[in-house]
N, C-alpha and C. Protein backbone atom coordinates (compact mmCIF):
# COMPACT_ATOMS: atom_id res chain seq x y z
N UNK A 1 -3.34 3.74 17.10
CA UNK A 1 -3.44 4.07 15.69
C UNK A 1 -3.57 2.78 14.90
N UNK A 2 -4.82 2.97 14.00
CA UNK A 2 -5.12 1.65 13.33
C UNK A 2 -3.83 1.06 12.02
N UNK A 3 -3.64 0.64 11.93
CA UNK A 3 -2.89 0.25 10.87
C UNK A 3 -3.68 -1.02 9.93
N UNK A 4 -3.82 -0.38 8.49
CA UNK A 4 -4.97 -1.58 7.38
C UNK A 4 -3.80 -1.98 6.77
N UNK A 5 -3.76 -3.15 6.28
CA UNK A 5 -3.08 -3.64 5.44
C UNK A 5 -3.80 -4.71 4.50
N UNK A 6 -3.56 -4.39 3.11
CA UNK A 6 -3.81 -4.69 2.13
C UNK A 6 -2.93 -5.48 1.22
N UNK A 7 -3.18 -6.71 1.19
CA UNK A 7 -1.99 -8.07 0.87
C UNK A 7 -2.35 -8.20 -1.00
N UNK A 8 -1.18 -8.54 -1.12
CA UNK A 8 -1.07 -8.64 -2.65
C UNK A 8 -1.78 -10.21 -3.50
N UNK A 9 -1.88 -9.99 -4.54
CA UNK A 9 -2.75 -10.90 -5.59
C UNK A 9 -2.28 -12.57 -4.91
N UNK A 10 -1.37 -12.86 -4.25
CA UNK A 10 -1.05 -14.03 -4.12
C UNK A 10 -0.74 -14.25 -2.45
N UNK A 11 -0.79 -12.95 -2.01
CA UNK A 11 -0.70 -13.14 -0.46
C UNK A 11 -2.03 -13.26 0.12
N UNK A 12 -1.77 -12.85 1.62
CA UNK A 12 -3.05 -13.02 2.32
C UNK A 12 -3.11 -12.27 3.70
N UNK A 13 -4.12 -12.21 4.75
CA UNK A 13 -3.82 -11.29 5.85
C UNK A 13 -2.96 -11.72 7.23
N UNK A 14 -2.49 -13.12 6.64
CA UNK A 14 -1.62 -13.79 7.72
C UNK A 14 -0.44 -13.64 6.87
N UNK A 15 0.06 -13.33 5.98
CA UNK A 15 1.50 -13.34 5.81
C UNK A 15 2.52 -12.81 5.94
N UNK A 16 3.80 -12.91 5.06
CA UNK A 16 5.23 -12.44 6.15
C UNK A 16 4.77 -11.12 6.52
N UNK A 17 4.39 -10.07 5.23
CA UNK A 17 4.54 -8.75 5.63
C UNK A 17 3.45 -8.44 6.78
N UNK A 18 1.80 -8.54 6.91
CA UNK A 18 1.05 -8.85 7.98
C UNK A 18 1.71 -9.53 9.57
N UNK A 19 2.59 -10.42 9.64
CA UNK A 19 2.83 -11.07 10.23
C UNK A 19 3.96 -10.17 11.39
N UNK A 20 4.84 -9.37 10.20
CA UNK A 20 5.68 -9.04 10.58
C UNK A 20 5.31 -7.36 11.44
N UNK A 21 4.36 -6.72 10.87
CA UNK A 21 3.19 -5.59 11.18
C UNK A 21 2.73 -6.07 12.69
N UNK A 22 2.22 -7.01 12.44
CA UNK A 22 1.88 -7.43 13.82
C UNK A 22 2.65 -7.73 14.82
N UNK A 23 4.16 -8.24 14.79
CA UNK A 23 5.12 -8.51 15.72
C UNK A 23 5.54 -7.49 16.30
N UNK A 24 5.91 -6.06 15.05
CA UNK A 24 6.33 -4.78 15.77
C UNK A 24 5.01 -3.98 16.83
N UNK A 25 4.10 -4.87 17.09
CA UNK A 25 2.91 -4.08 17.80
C UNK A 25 2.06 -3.31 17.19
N UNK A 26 2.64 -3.43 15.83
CA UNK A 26 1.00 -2.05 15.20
C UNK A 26 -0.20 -2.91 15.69
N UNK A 27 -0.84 -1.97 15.80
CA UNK A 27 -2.80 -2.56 15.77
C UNK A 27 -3.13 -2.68 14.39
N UNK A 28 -3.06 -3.79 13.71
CA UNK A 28 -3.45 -4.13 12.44
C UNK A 28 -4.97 -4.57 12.16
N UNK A 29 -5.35 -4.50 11.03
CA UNK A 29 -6.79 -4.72 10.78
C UNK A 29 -6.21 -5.10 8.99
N UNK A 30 -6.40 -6.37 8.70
CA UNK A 30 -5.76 -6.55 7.23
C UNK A 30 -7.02 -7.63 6.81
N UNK A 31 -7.61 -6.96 6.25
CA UNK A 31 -9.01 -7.78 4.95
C UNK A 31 -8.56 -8.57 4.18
N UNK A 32 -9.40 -9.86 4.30
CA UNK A 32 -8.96 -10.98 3.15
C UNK A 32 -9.37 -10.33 1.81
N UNK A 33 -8.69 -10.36 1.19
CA UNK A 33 -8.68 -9.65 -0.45
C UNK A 33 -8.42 -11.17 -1.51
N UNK A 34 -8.62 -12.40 -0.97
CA UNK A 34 -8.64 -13.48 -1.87
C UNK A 34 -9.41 -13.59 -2.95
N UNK A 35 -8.75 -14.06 -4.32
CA UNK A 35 -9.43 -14.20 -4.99
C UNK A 35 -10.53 -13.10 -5.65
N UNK A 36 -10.00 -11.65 -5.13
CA UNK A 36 -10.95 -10.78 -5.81
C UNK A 36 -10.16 -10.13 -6.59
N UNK A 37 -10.76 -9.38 -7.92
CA UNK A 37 -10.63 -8.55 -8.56
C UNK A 37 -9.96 -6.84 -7.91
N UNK A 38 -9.27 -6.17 -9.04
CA UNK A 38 -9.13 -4.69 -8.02
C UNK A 38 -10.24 -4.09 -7.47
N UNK A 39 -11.19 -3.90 -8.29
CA UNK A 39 -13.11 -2.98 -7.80
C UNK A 39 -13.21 -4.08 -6.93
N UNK A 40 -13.42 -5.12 -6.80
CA UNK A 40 -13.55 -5.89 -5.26
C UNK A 40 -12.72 -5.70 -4.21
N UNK A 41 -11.78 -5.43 -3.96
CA UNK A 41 -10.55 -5.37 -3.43
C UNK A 41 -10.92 -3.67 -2.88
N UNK A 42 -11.40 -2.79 -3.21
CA UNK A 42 -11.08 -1.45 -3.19
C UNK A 42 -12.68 -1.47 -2.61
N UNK A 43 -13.93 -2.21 -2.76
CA UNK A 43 -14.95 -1.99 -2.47
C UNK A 43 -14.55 -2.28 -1.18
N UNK A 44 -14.00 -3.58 -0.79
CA UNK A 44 -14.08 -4.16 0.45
C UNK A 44 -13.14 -3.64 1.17
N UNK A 45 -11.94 -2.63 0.87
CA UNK A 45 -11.67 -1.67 1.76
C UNK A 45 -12.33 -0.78 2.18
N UNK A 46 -13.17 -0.15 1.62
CA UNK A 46 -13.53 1.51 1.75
C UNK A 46 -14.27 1.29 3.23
N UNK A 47 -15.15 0.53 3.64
CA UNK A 47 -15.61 0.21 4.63
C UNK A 47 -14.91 -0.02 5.89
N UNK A 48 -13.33 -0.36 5.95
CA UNK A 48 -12.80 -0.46 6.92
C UNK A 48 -11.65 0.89 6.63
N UNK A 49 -11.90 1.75 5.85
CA UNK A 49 -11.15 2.72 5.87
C UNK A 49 -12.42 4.00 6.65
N UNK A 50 -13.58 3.34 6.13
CA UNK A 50 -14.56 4.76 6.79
C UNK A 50 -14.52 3.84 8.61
N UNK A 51 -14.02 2.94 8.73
CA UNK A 51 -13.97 2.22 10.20
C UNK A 51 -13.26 2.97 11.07
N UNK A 52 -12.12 3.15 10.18
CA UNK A 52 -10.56 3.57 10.90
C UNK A 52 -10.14 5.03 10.13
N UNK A 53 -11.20 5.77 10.01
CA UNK A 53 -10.93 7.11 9.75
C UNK A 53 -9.82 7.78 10.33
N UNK A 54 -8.25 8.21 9.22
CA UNK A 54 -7.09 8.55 9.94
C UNK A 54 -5.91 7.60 10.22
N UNK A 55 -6.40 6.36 9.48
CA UNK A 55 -5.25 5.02 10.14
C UNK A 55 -4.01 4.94 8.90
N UNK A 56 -3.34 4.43 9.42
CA UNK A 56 -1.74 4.65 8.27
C UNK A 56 -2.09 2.80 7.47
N UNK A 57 -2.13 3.16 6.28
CA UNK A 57 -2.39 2.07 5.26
C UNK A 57 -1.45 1.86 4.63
N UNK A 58 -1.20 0.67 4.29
CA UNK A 58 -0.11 -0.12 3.88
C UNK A 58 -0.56 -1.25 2.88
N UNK A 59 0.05 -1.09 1.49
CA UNK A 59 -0.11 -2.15 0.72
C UNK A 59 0.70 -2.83 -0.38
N UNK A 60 0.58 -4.01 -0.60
CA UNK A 60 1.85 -5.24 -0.60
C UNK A 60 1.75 -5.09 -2.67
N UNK A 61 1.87 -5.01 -3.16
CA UNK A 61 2.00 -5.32 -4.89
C UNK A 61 0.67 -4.86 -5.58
N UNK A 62 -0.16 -6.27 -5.56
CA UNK A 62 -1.58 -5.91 -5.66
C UNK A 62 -2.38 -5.08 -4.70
N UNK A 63 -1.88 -5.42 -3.17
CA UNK A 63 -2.87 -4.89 -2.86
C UNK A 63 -2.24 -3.18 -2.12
N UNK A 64 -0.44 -2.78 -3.04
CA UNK A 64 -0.27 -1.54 -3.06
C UNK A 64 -1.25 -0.61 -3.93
N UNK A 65 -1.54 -1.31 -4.77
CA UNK A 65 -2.66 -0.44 -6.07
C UNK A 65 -3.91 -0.51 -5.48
N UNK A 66 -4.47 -1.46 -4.57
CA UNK A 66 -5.86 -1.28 -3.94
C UNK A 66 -5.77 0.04 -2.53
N UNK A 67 -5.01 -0.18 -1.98
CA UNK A 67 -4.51 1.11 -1.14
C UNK A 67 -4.28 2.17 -1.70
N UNK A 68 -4.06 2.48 -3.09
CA UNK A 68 -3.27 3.87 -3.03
C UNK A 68 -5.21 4.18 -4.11
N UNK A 69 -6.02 3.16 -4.34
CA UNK A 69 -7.39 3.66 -5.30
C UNK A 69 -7.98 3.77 -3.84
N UNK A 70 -8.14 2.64 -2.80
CA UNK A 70 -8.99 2.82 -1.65
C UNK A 70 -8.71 5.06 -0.83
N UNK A 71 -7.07 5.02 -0.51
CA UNK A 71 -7.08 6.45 -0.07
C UNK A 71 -7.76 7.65 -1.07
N UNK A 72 -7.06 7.81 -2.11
CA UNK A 72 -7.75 8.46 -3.12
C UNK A 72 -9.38 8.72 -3.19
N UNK A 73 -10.28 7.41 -2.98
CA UNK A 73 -11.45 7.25 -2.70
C UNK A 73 -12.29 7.97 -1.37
N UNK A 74 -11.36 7.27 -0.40
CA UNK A 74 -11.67 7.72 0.72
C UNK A 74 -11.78 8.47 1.03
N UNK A 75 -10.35 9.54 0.30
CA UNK A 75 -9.97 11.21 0.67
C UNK A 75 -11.26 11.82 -0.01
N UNK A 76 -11.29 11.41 -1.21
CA UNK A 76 -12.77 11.83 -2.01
C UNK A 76 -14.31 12.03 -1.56
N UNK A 77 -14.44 11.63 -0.50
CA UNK A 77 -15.62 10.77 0.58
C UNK A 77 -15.48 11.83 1.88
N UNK A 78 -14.38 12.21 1.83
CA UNK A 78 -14.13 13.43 3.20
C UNK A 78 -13.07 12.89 4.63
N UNK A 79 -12.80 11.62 3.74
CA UNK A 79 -11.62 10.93 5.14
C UNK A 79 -10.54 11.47 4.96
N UNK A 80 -10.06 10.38 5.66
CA UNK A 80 -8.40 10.85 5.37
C UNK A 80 -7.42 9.82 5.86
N UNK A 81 -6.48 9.81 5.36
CA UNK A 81 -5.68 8.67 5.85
C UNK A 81 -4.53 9.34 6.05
N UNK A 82 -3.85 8.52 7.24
CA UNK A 82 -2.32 9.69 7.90
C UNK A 82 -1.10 9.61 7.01
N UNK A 83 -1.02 8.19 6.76
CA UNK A 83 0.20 7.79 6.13
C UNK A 83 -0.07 6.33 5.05
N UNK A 84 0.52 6.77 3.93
CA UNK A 84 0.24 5.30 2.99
C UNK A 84 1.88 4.64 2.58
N UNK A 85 1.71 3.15 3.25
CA UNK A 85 3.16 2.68 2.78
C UNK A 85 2.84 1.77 1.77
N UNK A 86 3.54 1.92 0.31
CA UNK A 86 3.32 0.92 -0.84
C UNK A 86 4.63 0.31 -0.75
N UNK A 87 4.32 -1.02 -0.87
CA UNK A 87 5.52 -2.17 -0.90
C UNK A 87 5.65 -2.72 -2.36
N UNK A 88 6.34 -2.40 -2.90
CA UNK A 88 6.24 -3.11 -4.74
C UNK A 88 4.62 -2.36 -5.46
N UNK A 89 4.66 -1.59 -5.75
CA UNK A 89 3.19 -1.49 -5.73
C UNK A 89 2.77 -1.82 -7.23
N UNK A 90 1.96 -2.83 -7.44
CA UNK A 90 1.59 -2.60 -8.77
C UNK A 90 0.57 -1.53 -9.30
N UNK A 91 1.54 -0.31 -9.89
CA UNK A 91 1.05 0.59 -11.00
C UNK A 91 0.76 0.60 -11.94
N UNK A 92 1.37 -0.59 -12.62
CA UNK A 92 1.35 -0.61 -13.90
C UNK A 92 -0.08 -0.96 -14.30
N UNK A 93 -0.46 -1.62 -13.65
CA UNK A 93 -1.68 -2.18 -13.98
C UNK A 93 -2.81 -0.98 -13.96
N UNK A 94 -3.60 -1.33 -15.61
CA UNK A 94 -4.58 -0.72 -15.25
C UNK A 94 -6.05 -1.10 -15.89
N UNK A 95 -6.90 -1.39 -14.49
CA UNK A 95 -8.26 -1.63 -14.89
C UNK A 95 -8.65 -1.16 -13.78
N UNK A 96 -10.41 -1.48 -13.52
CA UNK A 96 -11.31 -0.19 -13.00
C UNK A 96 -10.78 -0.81 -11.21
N UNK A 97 -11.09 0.28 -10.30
CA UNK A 97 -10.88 1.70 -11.15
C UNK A 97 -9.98 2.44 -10.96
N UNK A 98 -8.86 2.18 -10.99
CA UNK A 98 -7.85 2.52 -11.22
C UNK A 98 -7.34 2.85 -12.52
N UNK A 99 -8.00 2.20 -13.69
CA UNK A 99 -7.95 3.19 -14.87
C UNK A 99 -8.84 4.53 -15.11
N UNK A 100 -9.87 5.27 -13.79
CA UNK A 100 -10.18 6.31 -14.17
C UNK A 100 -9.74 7.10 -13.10
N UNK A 101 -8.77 6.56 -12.31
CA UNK A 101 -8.21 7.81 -11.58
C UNK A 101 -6.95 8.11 -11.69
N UNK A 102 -6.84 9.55 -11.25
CA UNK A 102 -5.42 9.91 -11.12
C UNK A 102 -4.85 9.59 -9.96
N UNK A 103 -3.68 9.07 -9.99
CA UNK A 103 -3.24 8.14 -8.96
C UNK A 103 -2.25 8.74 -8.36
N UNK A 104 -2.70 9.87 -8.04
CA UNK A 104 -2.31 10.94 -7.38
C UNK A 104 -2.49 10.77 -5.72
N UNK A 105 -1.06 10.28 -4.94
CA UNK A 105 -1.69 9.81 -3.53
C UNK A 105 -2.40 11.02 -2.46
N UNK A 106 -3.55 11.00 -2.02
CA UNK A 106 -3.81 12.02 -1.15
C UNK A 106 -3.34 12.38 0.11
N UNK A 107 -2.55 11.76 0.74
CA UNK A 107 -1.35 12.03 1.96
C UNK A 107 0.03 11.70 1.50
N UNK A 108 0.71 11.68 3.01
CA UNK A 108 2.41 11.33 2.85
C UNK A 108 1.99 9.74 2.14
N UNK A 109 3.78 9.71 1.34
CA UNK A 109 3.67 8.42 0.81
C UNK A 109 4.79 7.71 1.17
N UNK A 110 5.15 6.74 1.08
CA UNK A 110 6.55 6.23 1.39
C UNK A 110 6.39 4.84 0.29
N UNK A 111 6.78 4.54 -0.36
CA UNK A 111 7.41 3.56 -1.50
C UNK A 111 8.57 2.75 -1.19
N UNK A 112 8.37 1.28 -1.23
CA UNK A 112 9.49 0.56 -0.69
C UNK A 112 9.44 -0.08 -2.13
N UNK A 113 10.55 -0.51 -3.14
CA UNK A 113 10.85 -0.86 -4.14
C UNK A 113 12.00 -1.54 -4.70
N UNK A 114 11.66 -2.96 -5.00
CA UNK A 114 13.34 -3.75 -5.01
C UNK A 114 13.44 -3.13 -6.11
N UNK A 115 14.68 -3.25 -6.44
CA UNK A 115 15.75 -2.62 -7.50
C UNK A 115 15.36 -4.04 -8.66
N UNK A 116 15.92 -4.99 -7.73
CA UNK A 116 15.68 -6.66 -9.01
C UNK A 116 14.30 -6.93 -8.90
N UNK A 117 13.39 -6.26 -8.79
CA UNK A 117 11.78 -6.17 -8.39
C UNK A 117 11.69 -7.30 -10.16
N UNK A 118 11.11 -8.49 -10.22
CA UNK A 118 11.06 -9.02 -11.94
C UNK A 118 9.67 -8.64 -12.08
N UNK A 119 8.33 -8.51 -11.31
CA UNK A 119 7.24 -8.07 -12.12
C UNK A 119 6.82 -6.80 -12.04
N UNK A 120 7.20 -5.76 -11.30
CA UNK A 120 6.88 -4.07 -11.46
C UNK A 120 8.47 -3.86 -11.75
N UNK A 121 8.61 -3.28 -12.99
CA UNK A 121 9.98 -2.61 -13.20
C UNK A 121 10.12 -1.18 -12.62
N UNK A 122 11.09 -1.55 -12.03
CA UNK A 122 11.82 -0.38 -11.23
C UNK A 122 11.53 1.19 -11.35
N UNK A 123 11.89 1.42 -13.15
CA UNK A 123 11.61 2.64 -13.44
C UNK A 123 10.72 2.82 -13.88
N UNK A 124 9.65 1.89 -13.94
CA UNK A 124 7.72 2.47 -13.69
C UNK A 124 7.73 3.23 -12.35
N UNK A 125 8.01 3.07 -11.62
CA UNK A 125 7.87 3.48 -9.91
C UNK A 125 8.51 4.78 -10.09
N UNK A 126 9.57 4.75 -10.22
CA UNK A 126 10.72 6.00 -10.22
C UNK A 126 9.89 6.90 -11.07
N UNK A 127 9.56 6.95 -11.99
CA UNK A 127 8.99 7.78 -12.85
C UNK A 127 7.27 8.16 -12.20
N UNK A 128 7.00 7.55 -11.76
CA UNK A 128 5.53 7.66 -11.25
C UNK A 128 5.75 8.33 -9.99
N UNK A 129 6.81 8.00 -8.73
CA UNK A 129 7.28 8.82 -7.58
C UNK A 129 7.60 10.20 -8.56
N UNK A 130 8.29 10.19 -9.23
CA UNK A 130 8.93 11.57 -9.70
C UNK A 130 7.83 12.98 -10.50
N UNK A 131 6.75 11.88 -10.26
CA UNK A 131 5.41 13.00 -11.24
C UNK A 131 4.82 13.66 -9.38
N UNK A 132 4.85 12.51 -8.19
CA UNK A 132 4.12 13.20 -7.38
C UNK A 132 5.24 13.38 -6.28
N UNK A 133 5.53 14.90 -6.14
CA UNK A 133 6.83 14.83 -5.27
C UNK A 133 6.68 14.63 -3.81
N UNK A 134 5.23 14.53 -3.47
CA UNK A 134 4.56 14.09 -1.70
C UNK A 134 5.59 12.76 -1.70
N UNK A 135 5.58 12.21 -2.82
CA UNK A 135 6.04 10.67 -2.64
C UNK A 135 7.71 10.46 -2.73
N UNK A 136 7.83 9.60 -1.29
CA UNK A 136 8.97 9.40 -1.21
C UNK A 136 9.54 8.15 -1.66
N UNK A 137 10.23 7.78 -2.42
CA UNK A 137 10.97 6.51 -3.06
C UNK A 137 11.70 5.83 -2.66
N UNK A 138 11.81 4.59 -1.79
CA UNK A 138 12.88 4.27 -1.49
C UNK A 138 13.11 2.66 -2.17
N UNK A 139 14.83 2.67 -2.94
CA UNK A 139 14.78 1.72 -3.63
C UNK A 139 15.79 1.09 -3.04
N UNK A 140 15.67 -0.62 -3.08
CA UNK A 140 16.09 -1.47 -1.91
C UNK A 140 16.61 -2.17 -2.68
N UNK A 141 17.67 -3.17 -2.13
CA UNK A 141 18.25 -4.19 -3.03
C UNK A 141 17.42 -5.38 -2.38
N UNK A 142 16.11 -5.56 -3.60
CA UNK A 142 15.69 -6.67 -3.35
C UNK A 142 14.66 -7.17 -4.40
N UNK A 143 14.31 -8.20 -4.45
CA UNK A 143 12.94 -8.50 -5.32
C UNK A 143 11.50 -8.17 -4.74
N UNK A 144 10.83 -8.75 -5.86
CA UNK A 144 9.53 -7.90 -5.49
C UNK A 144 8.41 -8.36 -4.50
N UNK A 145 8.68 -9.49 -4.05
CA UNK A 145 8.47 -9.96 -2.33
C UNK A 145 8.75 -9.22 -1.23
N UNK A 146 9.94 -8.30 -1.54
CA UNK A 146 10.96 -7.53 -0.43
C UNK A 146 10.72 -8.41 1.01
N UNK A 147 11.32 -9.46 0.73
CA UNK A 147 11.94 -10.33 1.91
C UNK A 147 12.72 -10.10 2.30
N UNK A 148 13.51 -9.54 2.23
CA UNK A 148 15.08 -8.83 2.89
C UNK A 148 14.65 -7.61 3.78
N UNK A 149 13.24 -6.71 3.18
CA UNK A 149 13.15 -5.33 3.04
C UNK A 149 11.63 -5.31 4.27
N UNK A 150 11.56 -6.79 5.21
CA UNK A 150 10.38 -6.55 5.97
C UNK A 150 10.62 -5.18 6.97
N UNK A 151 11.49 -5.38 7.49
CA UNK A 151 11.99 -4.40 8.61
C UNK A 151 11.77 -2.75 8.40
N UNK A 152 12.19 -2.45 6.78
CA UNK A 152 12.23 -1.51 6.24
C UNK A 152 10.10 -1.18 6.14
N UNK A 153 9.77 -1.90 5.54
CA UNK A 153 8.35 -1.49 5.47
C UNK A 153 7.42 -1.51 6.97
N UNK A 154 7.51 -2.09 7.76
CA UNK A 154 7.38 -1.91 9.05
C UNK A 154 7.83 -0.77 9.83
N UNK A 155 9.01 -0.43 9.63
CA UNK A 155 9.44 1.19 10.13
C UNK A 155 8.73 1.88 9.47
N UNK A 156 8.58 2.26 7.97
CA UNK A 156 7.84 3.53 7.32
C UNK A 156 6.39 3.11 7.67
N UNK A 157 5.62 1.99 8.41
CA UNK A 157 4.35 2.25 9.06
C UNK A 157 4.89 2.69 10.50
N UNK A 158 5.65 2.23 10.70
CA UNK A 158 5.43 2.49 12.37
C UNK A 158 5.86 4.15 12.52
N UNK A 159 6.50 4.66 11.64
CA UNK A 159 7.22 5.92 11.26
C UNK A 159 5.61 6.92 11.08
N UNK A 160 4.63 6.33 10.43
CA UNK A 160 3.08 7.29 9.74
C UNK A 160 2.34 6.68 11.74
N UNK A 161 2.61 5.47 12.02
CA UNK A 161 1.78 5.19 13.01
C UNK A 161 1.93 6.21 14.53
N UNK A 162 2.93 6.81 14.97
CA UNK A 162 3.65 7.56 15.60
C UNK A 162 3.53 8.55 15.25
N UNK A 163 3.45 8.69 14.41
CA UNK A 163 3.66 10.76 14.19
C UNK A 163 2.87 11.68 14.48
């Protein structure tokens, strides 16, 4: 089972959370998303989501908001994705195109979310889990790196990768 991962505005496809994906044995496939915009970021998924038709996707802040527009897209297109894990996800943000969709996830969801998270506040998430009840919330004592919380986001893939 493929596992994509999608690294946030300042990460990359070698880092902790990638790094750590890869130690537990998932089969990872994680796209450099440097330096692009969200519509770049979401273009240059869709192609390795029509690759890995069915694979459990996972994404880090920025590139939780390119994962949860890439599934949405995808599901739209006739795919499907098994399982989506968002790590801090930035919601708040909105430009294209993620300002014309409803960000309504199209499979299971699982949400990993520090509590002292300083750039996505807490109860943006809580309130956004609480509109789609597929989505499960889980809030961690940690910031919005969730360096404490690798272990935790690695189980809820390996948890969609297994099932």
């Amino acid at each position: 089972m493929k596992v994509v991962f999608c690294h946030g505005l300042e990460g990359s496809p070698q880092g902790r959370k990638a790094q750590a994906l890869r130690a537990a044995g998932l089969d990872l496939v994680a796209p450099d998303f440097t330096g692009m915009n969200l519509a770049a970021r979401v273009a240059a998924l869709m192609p390795e989501l029509a690759a890995h038709d069915g694979c459990v996707l996972v994404g880090s802040s920025y590139g939780g908001l390119t994962a949860l527009c890439g599934a949405i897209l995808h599901h739209r297109a006739g795919g499907r994705v098994r399982g989506l894990v968002l790590a801090a996800p930035a919601l708040i943000l909105s430009e294209p195109p993620a300002d014309a969709l409803d960000l309504a996830p199209p499979c299971p969801t699982v949400v990993i979310h520090g509590r002292d998270d300083e750039l996505i506040p807490v109860a943006a998430i809580e309130s956004w889990a609480a509109a789609h009840p597929g989505v499960r919330l889980e809030v961690v004592d940690d910031a919005h790196v969730l360096a404490g919380s690798l272990a935790r986001i690695v189980a809820a893939a390996a948890e969609f990768a297994r099932a």
